[in-house]
N, C-alpha and C. Protein backbone atom coordinates (compact mmCIF):
# COMPACT_ATOMS: atom_id res chain seq x y z
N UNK A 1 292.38 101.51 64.27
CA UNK A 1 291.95 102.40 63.23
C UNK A 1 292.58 103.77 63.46
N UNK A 2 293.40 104.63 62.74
CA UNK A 2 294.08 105.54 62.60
C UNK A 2 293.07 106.91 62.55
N UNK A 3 293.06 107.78 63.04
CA UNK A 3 292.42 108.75 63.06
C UNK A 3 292.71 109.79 61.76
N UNK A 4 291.51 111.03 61.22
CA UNK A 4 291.41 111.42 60.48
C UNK A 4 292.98 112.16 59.76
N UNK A 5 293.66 112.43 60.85
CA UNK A 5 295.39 112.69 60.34
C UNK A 5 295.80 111.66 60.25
N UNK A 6 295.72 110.62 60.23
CA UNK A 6 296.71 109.31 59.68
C UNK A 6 297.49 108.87 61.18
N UNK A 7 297.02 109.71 62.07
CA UNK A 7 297.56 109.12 63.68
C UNK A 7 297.14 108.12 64.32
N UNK A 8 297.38 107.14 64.96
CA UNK A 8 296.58 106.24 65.64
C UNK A 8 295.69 107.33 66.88
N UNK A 9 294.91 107.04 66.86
CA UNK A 9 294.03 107.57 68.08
C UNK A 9 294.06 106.91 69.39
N UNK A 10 293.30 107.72 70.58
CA UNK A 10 294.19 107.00 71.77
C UNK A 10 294.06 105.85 71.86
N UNK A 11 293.19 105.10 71.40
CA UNK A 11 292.75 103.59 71.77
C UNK A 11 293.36 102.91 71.13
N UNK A 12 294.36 103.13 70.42
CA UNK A 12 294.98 102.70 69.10
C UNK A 12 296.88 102.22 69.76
N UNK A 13 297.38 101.03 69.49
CA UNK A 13 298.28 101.21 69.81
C UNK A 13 299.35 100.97 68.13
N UNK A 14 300.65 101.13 68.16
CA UNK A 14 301.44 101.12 66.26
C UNK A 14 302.46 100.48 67.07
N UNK A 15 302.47 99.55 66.36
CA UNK A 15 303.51 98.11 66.38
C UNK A 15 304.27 97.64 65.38
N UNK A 16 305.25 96.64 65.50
CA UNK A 16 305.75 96.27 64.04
C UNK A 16 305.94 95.30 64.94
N UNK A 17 305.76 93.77 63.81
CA UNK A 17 306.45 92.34 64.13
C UNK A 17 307.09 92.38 63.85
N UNK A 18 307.97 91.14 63.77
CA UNK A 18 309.30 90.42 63.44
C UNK A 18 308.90 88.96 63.91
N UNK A 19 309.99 88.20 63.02
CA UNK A 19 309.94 86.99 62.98
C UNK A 19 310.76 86.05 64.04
N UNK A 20 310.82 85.15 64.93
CA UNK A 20 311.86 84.63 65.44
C UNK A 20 311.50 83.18 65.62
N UNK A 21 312.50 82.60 64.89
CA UNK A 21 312.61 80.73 64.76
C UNK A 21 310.81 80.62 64.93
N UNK A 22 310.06 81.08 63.37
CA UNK A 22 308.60 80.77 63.39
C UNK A 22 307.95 81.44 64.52
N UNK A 23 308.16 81.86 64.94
CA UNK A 23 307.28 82.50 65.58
C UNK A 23 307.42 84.00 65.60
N UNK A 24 305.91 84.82 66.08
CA UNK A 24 305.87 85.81 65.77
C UNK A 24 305.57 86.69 67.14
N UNK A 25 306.54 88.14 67.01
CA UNK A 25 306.38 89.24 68.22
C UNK A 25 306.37 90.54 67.72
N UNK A 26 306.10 91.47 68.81
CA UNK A 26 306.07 92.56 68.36
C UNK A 26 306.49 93.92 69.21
N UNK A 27 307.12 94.75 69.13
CA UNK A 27 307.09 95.68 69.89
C UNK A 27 306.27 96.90 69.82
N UNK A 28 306.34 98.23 70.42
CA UNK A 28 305.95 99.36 69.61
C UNK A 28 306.88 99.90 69.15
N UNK A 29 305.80 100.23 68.03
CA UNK A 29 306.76 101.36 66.97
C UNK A 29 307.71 102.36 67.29
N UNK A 30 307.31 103.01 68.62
CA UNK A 30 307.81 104.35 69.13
C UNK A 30 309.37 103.63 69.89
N UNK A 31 309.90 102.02 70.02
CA UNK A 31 311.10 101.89 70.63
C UNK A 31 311.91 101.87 69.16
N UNK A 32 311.76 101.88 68.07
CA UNK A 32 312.37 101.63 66.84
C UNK A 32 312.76 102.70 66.14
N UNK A 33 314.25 102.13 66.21
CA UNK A 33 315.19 103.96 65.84
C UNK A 33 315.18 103.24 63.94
N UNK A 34 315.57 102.17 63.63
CA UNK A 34 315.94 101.97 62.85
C UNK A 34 316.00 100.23 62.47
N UNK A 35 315.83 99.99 61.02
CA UNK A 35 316.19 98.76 60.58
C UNK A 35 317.13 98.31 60.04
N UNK A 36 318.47 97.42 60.59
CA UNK A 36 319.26 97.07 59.19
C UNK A 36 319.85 96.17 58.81
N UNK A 37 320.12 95.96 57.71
CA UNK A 37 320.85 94.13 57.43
C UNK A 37 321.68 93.99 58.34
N UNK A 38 321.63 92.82 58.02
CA UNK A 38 323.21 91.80 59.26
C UNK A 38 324.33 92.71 59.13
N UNK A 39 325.00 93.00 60.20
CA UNK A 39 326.17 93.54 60.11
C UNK A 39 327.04 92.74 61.10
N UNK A 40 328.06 91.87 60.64
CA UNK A 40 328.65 90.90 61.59
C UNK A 40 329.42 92.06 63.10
N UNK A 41 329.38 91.38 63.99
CA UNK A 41 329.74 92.10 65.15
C UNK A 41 331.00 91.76 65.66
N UNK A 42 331.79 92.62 66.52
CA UNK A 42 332.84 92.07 67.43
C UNK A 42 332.42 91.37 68.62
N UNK A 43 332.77 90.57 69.35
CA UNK A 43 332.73 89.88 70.39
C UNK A 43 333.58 90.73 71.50
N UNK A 44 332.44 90.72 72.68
CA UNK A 44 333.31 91.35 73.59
C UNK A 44 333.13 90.30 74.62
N UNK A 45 334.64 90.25 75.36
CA UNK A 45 335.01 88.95 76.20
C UNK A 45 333.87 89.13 77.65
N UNK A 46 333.56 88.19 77.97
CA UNK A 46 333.05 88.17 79.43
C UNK A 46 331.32 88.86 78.98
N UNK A 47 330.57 88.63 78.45
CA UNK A 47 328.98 89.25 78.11
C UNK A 47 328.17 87.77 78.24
N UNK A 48 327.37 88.13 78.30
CA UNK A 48 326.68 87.07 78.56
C UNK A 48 325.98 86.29 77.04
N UNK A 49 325.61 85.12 77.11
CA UNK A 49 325.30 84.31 76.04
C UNK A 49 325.02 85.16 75.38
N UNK A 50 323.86 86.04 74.96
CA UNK A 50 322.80 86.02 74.04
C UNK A 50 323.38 87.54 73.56
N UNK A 51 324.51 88.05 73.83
CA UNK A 51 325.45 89.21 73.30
C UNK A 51 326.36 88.81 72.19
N UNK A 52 326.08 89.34 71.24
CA UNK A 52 326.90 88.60 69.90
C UNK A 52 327.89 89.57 69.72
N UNK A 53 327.61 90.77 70.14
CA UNK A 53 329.38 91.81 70.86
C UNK A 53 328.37 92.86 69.69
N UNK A 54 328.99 93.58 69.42
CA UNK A 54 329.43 95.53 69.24
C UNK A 54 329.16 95.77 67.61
N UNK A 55 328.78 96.86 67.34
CA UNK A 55 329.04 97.30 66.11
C UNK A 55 328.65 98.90 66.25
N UNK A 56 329.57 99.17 65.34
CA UNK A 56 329.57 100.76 65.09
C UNK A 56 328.43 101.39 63.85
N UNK A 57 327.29 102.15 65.18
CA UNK A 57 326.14 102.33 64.48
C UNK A 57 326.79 104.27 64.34
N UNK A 58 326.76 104.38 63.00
CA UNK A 58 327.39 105.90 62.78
C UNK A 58 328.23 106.83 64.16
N UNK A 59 329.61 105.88 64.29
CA UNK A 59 330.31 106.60 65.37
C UNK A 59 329.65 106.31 66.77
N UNK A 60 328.61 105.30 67.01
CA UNK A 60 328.33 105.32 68.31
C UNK A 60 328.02 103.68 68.56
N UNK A 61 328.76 102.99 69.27
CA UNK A 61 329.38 101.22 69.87
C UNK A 61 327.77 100.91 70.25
N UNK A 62 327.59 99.99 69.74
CA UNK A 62 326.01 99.71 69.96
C UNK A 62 326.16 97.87 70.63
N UNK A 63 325.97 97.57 71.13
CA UNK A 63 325.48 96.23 71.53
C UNK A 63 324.20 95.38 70.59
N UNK A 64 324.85 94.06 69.79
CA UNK A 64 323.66 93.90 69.20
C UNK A 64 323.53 92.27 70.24
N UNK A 65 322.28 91.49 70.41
CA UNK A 65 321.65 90.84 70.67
C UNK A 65 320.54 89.63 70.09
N UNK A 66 320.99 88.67 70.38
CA UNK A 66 320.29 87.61 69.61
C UNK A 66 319.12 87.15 70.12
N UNK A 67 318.54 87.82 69.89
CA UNK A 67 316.65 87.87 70.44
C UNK A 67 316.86 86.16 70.85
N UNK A 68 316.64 86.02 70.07
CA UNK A 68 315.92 84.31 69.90
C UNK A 68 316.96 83.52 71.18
N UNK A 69 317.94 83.96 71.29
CA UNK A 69 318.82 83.22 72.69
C UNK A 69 318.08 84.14 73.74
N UNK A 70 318.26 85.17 73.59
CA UNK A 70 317.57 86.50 74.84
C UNK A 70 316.38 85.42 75.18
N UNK A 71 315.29 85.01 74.11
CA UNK A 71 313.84 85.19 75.05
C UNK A 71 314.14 83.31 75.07
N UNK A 72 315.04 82.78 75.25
CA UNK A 72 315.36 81.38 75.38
C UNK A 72 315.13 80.23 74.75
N UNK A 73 315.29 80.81 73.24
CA UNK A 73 314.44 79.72 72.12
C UNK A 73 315.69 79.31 71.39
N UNK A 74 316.51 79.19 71.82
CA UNK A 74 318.00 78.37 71.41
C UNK A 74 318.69 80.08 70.74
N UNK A 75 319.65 79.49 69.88
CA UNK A 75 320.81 80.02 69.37
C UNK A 75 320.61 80.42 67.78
N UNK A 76 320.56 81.56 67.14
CA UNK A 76 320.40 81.62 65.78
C UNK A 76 321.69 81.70 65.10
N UNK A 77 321.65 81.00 63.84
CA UNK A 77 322.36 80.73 62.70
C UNK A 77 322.28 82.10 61.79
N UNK A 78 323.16 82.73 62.10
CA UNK A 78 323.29 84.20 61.69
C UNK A 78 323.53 83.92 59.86
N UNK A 79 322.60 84.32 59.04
CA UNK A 79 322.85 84.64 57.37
C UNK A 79 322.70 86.05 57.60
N UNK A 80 322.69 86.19 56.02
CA UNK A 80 322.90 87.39 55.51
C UNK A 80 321.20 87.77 55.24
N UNK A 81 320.74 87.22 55.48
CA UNK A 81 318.74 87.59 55.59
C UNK A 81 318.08 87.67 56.90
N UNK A 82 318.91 87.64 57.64
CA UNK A 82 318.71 88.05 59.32
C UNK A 82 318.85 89.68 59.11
N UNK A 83 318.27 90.30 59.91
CA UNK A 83 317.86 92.34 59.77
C UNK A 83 317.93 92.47 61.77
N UNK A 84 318.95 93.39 62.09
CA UNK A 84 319.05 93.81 63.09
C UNK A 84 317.78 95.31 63.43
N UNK A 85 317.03 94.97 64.36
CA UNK A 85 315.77 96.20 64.53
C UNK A 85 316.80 96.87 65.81
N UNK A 86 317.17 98.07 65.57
CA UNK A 86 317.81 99.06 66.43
C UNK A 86 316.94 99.71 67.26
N UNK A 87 316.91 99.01 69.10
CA UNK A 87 316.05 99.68 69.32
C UNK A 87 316.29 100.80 71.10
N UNK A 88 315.57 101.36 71.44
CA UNK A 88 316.14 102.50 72.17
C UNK A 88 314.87 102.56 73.58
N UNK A 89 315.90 102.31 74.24
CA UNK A 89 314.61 102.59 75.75
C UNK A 89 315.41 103.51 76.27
N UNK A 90 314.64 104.63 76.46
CA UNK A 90 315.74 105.72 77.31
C UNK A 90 316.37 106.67 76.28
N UNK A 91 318.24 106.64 77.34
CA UNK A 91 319.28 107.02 76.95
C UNK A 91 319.77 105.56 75.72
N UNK A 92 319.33 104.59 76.18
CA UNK A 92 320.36 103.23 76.07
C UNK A 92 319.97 102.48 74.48
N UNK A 93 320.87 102.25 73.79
CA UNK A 93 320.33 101.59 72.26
C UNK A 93 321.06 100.34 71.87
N UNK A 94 320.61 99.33 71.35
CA UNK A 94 321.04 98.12 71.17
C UNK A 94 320.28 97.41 69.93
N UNK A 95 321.09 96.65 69.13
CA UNK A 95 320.18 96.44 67.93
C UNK A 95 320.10 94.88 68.51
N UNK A 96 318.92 94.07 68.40
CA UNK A 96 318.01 93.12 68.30
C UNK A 96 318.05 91.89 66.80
N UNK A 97 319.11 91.19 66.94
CA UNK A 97 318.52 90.20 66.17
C UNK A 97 317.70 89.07 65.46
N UNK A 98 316.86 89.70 64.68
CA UNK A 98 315.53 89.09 64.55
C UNK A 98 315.88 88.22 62.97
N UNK A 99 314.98 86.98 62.89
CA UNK A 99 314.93 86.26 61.56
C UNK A 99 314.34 87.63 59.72
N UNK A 100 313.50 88.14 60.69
CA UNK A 100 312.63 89.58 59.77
C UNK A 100 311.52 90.14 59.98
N UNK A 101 311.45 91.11 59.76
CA UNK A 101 310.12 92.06 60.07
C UNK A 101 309.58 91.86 59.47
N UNK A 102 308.25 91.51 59.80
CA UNK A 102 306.95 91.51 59.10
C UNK A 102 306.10 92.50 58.96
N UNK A 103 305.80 93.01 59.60
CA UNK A 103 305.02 94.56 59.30
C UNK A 103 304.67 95.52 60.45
N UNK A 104 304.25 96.63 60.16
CA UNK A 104 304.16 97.80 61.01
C UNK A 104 302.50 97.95 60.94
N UNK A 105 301.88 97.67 62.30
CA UNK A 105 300.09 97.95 61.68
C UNK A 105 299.67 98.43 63.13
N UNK A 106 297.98 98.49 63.44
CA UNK A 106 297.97 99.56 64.23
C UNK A 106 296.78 98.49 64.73
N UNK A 107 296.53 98.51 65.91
CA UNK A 107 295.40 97.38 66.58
C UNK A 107 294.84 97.93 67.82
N UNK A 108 293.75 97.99 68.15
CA UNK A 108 292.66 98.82 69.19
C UNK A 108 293.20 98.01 70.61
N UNK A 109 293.69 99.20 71.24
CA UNK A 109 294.50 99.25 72.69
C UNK A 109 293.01 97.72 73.89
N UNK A 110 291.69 97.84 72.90
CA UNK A 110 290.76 96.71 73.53
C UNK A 110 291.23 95.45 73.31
N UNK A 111 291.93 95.00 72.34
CA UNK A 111 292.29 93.42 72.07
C UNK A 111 293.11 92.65 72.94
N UNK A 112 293.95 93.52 73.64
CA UNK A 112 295.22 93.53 74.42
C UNK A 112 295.00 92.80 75.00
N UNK A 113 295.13 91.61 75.18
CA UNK A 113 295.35 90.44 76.52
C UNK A 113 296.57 90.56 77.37
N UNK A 114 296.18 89.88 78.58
CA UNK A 114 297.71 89.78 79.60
C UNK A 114 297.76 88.53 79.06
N UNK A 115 298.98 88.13 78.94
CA UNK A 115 299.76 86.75 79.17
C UNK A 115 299.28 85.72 80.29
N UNK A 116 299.02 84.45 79.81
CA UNK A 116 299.00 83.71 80.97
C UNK A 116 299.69 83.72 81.86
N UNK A 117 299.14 83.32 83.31
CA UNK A 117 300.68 83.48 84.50
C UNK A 117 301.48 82.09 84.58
N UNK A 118 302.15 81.80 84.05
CA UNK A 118 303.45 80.93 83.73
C UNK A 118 304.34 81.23 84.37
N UNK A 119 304.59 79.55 85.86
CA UNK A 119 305.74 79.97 86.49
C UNK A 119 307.22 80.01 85.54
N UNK A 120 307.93 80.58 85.57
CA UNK A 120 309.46 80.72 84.95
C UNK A 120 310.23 80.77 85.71
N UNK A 121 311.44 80.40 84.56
CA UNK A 121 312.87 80.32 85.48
C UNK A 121 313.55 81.54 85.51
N UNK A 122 312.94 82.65 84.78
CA UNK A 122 313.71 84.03 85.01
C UNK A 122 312.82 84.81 85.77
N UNK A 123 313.12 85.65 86.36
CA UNK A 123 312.66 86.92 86.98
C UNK A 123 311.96 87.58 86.24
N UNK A 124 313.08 88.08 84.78
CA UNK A 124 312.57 89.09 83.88
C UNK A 124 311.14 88.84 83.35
N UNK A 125 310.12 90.00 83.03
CA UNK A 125 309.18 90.08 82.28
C UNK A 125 309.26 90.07 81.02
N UNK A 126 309.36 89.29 79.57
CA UNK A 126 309.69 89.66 78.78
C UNK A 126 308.71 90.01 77.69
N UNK A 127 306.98 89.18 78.20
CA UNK A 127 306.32 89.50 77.16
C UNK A 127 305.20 90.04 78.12
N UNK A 128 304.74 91.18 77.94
CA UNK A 128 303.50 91.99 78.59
C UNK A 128 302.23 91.80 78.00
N UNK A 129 301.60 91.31 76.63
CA UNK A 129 300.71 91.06 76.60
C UNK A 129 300.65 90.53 75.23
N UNK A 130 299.78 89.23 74.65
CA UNK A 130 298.96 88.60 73.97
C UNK A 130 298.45 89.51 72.86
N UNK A 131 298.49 89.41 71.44
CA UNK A 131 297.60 90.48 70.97
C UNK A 131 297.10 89.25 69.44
N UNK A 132 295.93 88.80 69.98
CA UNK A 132 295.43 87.74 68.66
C UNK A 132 294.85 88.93 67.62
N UNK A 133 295.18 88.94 66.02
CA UNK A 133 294.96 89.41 65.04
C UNK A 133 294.74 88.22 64.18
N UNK A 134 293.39 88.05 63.73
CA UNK A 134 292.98 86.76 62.43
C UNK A 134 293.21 86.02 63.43
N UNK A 135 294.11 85.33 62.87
CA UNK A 135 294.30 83.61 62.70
C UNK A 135 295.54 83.47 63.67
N UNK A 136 296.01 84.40 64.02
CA UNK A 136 297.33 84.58 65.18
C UNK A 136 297.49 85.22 65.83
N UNK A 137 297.99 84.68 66.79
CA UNK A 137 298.70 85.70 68.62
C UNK A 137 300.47 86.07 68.33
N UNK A 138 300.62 87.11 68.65
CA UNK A 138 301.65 87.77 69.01
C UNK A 138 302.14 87.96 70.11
N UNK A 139 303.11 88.09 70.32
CA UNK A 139 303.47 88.28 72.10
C UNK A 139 304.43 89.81 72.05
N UNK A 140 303.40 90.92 72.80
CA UNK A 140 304.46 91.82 72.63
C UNK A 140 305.05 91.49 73.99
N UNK A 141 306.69 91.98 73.42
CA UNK A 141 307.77 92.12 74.03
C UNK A 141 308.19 93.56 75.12
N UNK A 142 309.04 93.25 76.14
CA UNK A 142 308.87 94.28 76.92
C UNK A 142 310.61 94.97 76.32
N UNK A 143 310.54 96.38 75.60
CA UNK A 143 311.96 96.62 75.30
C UNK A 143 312.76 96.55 76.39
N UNK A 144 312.59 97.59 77.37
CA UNK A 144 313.29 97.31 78.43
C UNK A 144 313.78 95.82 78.99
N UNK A 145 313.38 95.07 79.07
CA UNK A 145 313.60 93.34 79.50
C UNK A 145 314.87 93.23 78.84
N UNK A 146 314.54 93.30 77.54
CA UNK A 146 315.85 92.71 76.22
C UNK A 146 316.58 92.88 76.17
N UNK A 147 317.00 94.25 76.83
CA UNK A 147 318.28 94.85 76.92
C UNK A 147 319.31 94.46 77.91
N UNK A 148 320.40 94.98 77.42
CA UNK A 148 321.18 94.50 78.56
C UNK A 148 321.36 95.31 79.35
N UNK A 149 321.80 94.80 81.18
CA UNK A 149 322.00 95.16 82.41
C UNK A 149 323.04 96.36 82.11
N UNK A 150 322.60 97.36 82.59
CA UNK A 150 323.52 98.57 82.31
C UNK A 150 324.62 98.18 83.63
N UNK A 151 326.16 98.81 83.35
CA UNK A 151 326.87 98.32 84.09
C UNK A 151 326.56 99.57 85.56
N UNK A 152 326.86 99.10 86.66
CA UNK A 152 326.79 100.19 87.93
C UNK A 152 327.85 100.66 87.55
N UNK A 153 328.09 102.07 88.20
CA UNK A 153 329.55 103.11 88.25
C UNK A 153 330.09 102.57 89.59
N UNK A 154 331.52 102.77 89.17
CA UNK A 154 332.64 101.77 90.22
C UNK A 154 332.41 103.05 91.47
């Protein structure tokens, strides 16, 4: 519930979903620079799977990423109704290929579940917590995780 300025209040956290192969996640609002249609990418040699290569977000080489390979749910079939969510941890920005956003809403920081502990085959953390709304669970996503390994200086 948003407080009398239209702010979420502290207990309050502002999220937006997105869609990926049926299923549904979410981040916070505050990692989201921007939304935008498919913009086909360059391929850059030697990246790892789930890097679909580069695009030029106003003069600045952005890395975009195919969520749905990232969090290990196969390979997406890139159309023109796929929407890249541009998103920013830090210094560092990379747009996120998602099936589509579903909405931006605001849910009491109390609902928050941890994730079951599920052994995995990665290291990475990718979903930090459970958030059931109605009739469905969400898994927010950790931005930082998604991104890619910044390179070390030689």
């Amino acid at each position: 519930m948003a407080s009398e300025s239209g702010l979420p209040s502290a207990g309050q956290l502002e999220l937006i979903s997105f869609e990926i192969g049926g299923q549904e996640f979410c981040i916070d609002i505050r990692s989201v620079r921007e939304i935008r249609g498919w913009t086909p990418s360059t391929q850059m040699p030697h990246t790892p799977s789930y890097m679909l290569g580069v695009i030029n977000l106003r003069g600045a080489v952005m890395p975009v990423i195919d969520l749905r390979r990232r969090l290990g749910l196969g390979a997406t079939e890139v159309s023109s109704r796929h929407v890249i969510v541009v998103i920013q941890h830090g210094a560092q920005l990379a747009g996120v290929l998602v099936d589509g956003v579903q909405e931006t809403f605001q849910v009491d920081a109390s609902v928050v579940q941890e994730p079951p502990q599920i052994e995995t085959t990665t290291s990475e953390l990718f979903v930090d917590a459970i958030i059931p709304i109605e009739d469905r669970l969400l898994s927010r996503l950790v931005v930082s995780a998604l991104l890619p390994a910044q390179r070390l200086a030689a």
